[in-house]
PDB file of N, CA and C in Angstrom:
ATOM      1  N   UNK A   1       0.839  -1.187   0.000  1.00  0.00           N
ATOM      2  CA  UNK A   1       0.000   0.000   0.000  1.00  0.00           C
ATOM      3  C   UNK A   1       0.879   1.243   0.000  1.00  0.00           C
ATOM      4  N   UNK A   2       0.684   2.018  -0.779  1.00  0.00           N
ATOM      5  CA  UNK A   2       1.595   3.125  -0.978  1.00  0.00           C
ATOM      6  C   UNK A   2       1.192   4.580  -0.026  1.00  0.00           C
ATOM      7  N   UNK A   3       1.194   5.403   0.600  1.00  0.00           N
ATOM      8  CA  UNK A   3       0.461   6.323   1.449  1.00  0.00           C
ATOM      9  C   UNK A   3       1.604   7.530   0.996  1.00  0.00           C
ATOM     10  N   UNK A   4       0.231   8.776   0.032  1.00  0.00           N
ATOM     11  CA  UNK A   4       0.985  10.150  -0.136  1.00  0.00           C
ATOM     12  C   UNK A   4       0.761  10.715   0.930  1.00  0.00           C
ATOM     13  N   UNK A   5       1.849  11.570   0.570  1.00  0.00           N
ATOM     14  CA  UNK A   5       2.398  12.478   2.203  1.00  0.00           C
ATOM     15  C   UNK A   5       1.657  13.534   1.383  1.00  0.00           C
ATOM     16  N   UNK A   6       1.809  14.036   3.069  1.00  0.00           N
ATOM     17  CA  UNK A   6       0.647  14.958   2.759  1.00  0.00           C
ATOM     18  C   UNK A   6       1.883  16.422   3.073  1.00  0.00           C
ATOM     19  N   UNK A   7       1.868  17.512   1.947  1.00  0.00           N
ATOM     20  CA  UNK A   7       3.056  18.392   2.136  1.00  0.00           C
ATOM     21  C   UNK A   7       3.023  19.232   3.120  1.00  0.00           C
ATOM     22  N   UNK A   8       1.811  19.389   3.273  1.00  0.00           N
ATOM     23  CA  UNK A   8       1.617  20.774   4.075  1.00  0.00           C
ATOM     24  C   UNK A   8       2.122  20.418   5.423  1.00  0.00           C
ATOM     25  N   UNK A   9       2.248  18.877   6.112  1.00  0.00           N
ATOM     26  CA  UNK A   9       2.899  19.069   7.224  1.00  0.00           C
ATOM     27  C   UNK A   9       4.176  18.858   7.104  1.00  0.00           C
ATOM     28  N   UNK A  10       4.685  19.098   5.889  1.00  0.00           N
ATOM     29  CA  UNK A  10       6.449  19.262   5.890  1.00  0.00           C
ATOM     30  C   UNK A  10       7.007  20.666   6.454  1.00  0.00           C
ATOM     31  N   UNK A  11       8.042  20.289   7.016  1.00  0.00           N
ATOM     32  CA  UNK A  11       8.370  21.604   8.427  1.00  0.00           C
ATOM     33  C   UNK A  11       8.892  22.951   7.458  1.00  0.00           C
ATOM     34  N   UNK A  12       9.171  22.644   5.848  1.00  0.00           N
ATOM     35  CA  UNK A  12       9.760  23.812   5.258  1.00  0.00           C
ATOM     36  C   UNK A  12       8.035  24.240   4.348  1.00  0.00           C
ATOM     37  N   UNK A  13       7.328  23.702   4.354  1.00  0.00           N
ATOM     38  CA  UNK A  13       6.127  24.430   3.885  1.00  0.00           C
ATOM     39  C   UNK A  13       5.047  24.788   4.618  1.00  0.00           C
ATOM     40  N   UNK A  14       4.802  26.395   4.058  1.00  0.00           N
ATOM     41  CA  UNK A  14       4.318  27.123   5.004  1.00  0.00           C
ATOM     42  C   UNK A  14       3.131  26.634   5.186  1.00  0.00           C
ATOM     43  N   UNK A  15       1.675  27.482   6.611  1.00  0.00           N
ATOM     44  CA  UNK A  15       0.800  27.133   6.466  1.00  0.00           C
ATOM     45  C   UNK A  15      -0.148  27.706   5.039  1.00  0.00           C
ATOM     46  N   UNK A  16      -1.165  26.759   4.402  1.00  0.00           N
ATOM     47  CA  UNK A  16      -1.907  27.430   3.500  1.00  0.00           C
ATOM     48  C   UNK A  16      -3.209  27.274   4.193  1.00  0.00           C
ATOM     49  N   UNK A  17      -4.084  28.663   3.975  1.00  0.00           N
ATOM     50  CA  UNK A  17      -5.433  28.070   4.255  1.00  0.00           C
ATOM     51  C   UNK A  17      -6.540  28.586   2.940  1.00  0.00           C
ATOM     52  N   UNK A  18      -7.470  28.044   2.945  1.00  0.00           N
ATOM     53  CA  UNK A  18      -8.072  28.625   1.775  1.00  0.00           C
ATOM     54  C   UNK A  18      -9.401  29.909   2.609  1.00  0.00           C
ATOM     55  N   UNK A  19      -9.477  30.851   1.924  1.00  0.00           N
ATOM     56  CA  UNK A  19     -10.042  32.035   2.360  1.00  0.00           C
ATOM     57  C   UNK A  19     -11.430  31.712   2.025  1.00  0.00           C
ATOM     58  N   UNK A  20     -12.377  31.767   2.846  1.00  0.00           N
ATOM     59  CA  UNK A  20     -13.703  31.693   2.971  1.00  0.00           C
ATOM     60  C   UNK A  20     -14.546  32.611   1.307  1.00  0.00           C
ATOM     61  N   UNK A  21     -15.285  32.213   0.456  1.00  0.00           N
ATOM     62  CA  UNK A  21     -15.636  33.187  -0.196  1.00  0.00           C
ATOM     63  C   UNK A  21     -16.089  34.528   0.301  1.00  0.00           C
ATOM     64  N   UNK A  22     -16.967  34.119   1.222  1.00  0.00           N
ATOM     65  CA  UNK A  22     -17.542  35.514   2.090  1.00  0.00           C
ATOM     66  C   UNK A  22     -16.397  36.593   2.404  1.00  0.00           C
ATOM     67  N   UNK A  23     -15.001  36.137   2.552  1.00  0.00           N
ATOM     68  CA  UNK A  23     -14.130  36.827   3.406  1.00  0.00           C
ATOM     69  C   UNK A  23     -13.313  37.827   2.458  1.00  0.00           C
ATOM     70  N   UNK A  24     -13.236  37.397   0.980  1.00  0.00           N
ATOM     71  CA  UNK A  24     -12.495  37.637   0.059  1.00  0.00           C
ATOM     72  C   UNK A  24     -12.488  39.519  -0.536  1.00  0.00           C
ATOM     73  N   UNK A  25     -13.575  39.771  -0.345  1.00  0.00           N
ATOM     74  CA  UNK A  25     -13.509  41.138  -0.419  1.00  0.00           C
ATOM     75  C   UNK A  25     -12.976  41.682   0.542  1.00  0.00           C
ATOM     76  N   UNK A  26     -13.104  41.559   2.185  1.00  0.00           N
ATOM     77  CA  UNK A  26     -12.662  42.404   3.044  1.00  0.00           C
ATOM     78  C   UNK A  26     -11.210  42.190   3.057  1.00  0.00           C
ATOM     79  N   UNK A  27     -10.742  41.044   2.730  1.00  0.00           N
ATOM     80  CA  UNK A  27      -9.348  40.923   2.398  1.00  0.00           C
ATOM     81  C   UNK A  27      -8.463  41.725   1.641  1.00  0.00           C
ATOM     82  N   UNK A  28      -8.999  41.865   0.120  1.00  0.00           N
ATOM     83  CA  UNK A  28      -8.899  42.579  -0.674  1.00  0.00           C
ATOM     84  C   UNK A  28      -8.717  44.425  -0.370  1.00  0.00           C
ATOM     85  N   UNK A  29      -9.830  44.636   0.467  1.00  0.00           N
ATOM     86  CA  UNK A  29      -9.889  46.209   0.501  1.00  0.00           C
ATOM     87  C   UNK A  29      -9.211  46.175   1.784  1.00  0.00           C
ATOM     88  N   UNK A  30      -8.384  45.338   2.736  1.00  0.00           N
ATOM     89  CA  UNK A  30      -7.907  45.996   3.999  1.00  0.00           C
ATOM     90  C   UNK A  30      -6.269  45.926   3.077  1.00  0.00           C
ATOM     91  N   UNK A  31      -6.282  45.202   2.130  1.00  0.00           N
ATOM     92  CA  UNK A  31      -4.585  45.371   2.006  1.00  0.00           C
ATOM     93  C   UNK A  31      -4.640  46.209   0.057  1.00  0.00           C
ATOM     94  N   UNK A  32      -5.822  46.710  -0.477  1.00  0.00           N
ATOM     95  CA  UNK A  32      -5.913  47.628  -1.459  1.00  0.00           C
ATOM     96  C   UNK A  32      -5.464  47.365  -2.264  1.00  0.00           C
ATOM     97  N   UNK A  33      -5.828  45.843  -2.917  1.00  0.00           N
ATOM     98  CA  UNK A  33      -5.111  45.214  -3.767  1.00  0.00           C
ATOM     99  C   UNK A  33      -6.393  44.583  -4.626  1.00  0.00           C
ATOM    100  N   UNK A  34      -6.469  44.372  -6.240  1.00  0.00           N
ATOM    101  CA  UNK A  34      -7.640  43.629  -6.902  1.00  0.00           C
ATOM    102  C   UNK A  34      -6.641  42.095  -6.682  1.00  0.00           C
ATOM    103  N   UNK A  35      -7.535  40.975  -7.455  1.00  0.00           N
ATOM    104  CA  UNK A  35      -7.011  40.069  -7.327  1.00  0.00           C
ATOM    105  C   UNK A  35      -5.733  39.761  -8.641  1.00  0.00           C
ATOM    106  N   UNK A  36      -5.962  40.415  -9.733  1.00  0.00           N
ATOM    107  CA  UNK A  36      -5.272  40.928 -10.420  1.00  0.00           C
ATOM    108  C   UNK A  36      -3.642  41.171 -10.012  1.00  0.00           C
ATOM    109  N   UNK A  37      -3.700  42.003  -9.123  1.00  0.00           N
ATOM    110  CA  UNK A  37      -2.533  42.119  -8.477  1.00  0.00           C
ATOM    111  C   UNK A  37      -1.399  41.091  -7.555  1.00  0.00           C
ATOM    112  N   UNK A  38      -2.296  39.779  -7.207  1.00  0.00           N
ATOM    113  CA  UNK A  38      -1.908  39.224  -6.287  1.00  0.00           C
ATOM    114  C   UNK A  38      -1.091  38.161  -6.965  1.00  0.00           C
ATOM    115  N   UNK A  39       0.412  37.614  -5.928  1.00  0.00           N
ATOM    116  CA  UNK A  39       0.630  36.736  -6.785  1.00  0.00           C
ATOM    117  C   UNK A  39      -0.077  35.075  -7.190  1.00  0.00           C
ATOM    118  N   UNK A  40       0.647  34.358  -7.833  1.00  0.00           N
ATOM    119  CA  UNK A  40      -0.522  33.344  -8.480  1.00  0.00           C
ATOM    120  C   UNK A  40       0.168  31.924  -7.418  1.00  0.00           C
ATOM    121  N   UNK A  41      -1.094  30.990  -7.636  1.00  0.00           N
ATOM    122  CA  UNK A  41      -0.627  29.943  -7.464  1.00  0.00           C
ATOM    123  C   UNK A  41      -1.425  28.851  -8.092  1.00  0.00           C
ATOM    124  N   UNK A  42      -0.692  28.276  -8.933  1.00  0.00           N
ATOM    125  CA  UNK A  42      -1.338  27.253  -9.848  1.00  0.00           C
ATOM    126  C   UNK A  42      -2.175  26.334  -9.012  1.00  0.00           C
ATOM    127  N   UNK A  43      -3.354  26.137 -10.007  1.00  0.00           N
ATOM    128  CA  UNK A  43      -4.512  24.707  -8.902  1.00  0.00           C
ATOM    129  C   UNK A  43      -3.751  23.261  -8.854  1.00  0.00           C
ATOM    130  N   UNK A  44      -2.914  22.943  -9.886  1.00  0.00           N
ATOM    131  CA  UNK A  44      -2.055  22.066  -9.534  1.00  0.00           C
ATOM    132  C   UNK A  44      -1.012  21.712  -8.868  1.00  0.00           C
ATOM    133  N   UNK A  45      -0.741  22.985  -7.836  1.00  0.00           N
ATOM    134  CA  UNK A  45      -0.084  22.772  -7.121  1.00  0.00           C
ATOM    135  C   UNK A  45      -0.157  21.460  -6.176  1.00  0.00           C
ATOM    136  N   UNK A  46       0.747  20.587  -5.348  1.00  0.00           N
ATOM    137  CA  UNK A  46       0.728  19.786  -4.335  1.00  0.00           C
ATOM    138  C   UNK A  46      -0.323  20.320  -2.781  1.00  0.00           C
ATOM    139  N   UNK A  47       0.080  21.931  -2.727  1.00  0.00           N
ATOM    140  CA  UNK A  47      -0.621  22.740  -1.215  1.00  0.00           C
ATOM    141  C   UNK A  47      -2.207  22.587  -1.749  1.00  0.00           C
ATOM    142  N   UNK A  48      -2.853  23.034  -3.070  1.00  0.00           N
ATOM    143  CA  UNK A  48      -3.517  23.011  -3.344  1.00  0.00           C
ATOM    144  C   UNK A  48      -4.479  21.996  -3.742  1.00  0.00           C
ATOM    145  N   UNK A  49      -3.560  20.866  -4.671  1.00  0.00           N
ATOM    146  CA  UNK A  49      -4.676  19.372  -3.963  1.00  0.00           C
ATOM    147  C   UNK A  49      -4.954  19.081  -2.550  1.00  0.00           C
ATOM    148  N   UNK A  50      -3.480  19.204  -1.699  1.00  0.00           N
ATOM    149  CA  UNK A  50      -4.305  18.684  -0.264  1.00  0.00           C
ATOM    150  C   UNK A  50      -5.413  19.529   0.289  1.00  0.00           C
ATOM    151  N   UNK A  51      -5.436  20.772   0.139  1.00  0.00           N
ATOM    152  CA  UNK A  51      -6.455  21.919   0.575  1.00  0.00           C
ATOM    153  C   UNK A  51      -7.748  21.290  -0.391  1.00  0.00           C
ATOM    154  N   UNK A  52      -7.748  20.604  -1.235  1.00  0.00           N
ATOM    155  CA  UNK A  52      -8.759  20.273  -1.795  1.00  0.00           C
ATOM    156  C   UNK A  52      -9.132  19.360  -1.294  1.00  0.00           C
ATOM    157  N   UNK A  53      -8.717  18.067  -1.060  1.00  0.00           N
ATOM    158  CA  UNK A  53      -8.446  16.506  -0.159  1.00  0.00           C
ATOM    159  C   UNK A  53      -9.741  17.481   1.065  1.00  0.00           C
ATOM    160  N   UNK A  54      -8.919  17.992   1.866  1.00  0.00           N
ATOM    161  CA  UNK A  54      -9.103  18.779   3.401  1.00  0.00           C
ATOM    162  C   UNK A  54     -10.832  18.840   3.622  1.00  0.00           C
ATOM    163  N   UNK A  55     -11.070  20.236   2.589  1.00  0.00           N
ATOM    164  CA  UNK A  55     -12.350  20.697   2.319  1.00  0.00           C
ATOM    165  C   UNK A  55     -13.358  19.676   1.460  1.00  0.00           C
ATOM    166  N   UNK A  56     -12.672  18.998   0.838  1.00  0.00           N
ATOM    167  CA  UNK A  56     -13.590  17.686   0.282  1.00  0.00           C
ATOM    168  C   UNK A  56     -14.154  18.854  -1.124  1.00  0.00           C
ATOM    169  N   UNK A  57     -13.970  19.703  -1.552  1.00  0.00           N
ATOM    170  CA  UNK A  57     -14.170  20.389  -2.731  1.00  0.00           C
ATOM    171  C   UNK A  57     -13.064  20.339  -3.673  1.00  0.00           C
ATOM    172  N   UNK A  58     -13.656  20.974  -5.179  1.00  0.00           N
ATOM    173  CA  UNK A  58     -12.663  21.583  -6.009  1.00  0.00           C
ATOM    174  C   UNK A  58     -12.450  22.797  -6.435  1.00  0.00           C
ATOM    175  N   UNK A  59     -11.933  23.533  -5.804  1.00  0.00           N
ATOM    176  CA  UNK A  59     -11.066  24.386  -5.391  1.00  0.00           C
ATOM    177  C   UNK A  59     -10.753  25.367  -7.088  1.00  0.00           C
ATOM    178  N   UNK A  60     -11.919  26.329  -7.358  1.00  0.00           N
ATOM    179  CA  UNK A  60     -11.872  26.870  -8.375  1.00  0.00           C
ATOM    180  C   UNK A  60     -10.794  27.637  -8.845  1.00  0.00           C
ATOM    181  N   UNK A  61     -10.465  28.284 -10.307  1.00  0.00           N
ATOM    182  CA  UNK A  61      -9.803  29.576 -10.184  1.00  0.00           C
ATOM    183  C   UNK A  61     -10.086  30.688  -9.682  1.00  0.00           C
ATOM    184  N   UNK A  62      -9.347  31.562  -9.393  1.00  0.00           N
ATOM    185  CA  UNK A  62      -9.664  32.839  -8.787  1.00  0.00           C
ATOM    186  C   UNK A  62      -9.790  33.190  -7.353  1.00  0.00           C
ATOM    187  N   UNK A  63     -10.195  31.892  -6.606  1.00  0.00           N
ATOM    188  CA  UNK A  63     -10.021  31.398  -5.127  1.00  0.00           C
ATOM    189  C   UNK A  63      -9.180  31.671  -4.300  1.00  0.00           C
ATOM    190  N   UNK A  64      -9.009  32.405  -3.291  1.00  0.00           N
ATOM    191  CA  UNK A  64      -8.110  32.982  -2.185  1.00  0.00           C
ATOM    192  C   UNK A  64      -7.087  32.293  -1.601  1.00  0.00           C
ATOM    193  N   UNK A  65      -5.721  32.480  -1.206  1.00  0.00           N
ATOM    194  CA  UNK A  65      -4.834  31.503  -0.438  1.00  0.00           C
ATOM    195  C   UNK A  65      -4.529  31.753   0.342  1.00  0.00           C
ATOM    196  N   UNK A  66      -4.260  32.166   1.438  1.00  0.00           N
ATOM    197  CA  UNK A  66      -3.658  32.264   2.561  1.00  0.00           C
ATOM    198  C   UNK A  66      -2.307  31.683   2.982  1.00  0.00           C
ATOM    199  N   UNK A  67      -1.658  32.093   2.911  1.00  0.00           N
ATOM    200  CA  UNK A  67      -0.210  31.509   3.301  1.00  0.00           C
ATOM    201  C   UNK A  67       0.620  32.693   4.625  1.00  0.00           C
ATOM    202  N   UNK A  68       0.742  31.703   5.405  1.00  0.00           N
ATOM    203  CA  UNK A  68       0.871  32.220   7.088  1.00  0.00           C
ATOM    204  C   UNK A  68       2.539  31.393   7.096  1.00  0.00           C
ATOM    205  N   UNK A  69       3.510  32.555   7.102  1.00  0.00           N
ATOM    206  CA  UNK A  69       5.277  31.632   7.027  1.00  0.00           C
ATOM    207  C   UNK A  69       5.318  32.532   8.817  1.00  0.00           C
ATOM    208  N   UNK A  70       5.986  31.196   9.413  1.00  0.00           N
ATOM    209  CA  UNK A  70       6.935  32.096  10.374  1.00  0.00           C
ATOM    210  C   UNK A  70       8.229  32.109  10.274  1.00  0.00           C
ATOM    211  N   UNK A  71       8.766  32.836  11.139  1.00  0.00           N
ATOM    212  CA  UNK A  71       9.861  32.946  10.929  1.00  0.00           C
ATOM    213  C   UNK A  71      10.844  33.735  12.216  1.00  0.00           C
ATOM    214  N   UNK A  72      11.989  33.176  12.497  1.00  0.00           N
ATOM    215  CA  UNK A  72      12.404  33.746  13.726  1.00  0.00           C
ATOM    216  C   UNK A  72      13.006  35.126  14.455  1.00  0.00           C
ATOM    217  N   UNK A  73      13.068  35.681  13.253  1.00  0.00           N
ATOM    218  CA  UNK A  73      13.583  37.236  13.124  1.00  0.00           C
ATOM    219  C   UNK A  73      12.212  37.991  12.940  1.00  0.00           C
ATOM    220  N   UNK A  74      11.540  37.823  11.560  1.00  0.00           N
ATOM    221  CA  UNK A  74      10.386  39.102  11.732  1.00  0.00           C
ATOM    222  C   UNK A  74       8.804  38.038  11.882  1.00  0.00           C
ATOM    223  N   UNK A  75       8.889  37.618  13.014  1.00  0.00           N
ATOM    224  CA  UNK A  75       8.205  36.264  13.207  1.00  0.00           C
ATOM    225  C   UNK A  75       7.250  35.709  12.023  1.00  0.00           C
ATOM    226  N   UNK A  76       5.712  36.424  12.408  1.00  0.00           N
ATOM    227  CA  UNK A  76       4.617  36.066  11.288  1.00  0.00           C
ATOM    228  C   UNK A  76       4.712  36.698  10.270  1.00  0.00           C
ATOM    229  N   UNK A  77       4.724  36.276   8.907  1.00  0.00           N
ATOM    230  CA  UNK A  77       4.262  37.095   7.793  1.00  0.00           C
ATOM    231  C   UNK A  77       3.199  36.072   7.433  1.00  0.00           C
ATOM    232  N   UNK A  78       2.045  37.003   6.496  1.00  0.00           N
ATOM    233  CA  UNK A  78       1.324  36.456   5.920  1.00  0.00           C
ATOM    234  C   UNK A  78       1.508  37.153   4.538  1.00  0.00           C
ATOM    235  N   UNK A  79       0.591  36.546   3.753  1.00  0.00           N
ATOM    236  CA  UNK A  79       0.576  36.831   2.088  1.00  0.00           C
ATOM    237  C   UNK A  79      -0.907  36.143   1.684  1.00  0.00           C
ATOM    238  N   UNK A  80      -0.825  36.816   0.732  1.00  0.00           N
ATOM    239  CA  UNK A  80      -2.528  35.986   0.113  1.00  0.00           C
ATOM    240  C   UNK A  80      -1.835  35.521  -1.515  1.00  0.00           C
ATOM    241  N   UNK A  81      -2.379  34.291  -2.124  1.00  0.00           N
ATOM    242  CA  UNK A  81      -1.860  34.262  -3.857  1.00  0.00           C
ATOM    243  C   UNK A  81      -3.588  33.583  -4.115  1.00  0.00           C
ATOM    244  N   UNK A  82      -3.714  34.011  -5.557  1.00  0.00           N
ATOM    245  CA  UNK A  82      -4.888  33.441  -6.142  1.00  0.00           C
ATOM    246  C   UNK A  82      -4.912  32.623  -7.033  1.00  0.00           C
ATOM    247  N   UNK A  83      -5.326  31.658  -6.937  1.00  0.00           N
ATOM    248  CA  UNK A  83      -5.787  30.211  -7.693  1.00  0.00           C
ATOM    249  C   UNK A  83      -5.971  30.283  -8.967  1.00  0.00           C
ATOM    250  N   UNK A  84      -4.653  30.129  -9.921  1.00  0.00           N
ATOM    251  CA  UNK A  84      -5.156  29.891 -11.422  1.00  0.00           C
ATOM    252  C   UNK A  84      -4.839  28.477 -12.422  1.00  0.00           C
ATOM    253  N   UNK A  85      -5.291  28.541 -12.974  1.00  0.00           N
ATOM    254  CA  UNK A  85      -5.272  27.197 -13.795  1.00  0.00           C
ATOM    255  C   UNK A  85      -3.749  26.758 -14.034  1.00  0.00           C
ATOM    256  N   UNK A  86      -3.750  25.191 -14.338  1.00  0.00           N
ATOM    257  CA  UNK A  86      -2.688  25.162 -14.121  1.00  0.00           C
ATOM    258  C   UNK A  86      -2.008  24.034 -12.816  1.00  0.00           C
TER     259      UNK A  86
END
């Protein structure tokens, strides 16, 4: 029996979460950015099947990401990237 790992609990990849639809505008206007602007992250990504696995959905284009890195100098950063084909 073969068992895929699942990436997101690998200690060098950050957390991803996927952004609620409801949430996606206030996101947008607290950091004054269209989605246009944001960087990308392909739906074929590995973070992005398991976030799909997770939620038991498929995980459209255009769809919000959340990515939460820490780090020991400027501790939390966050970032948002949007879901494109691919």
């Amino acid at each position: 029996m073969i068992m895929e790992a699942n990436v997101l609990e690998h200690v060098l990849v950050p957390e991803h979460h996927l952004v609620p639809v409801k949430e996606e505008n206030k996101v947008l206007e607290e950091h004054n950015v269209g989605k246009d602007q944001l960087p990308k992250i392909r739906k074929g990504d590995p973070c992005i099947k398991v976030l799909e696995e997770y939620h038991n959905i498929d995980i459209e284009e255009g769809r919000l990401v959340k990515i939460v890195r820490l780090n020991t100098v400027a501790g939390v950063s966050v970032s948002y990237r949007i879901v494109v084909r691919g």
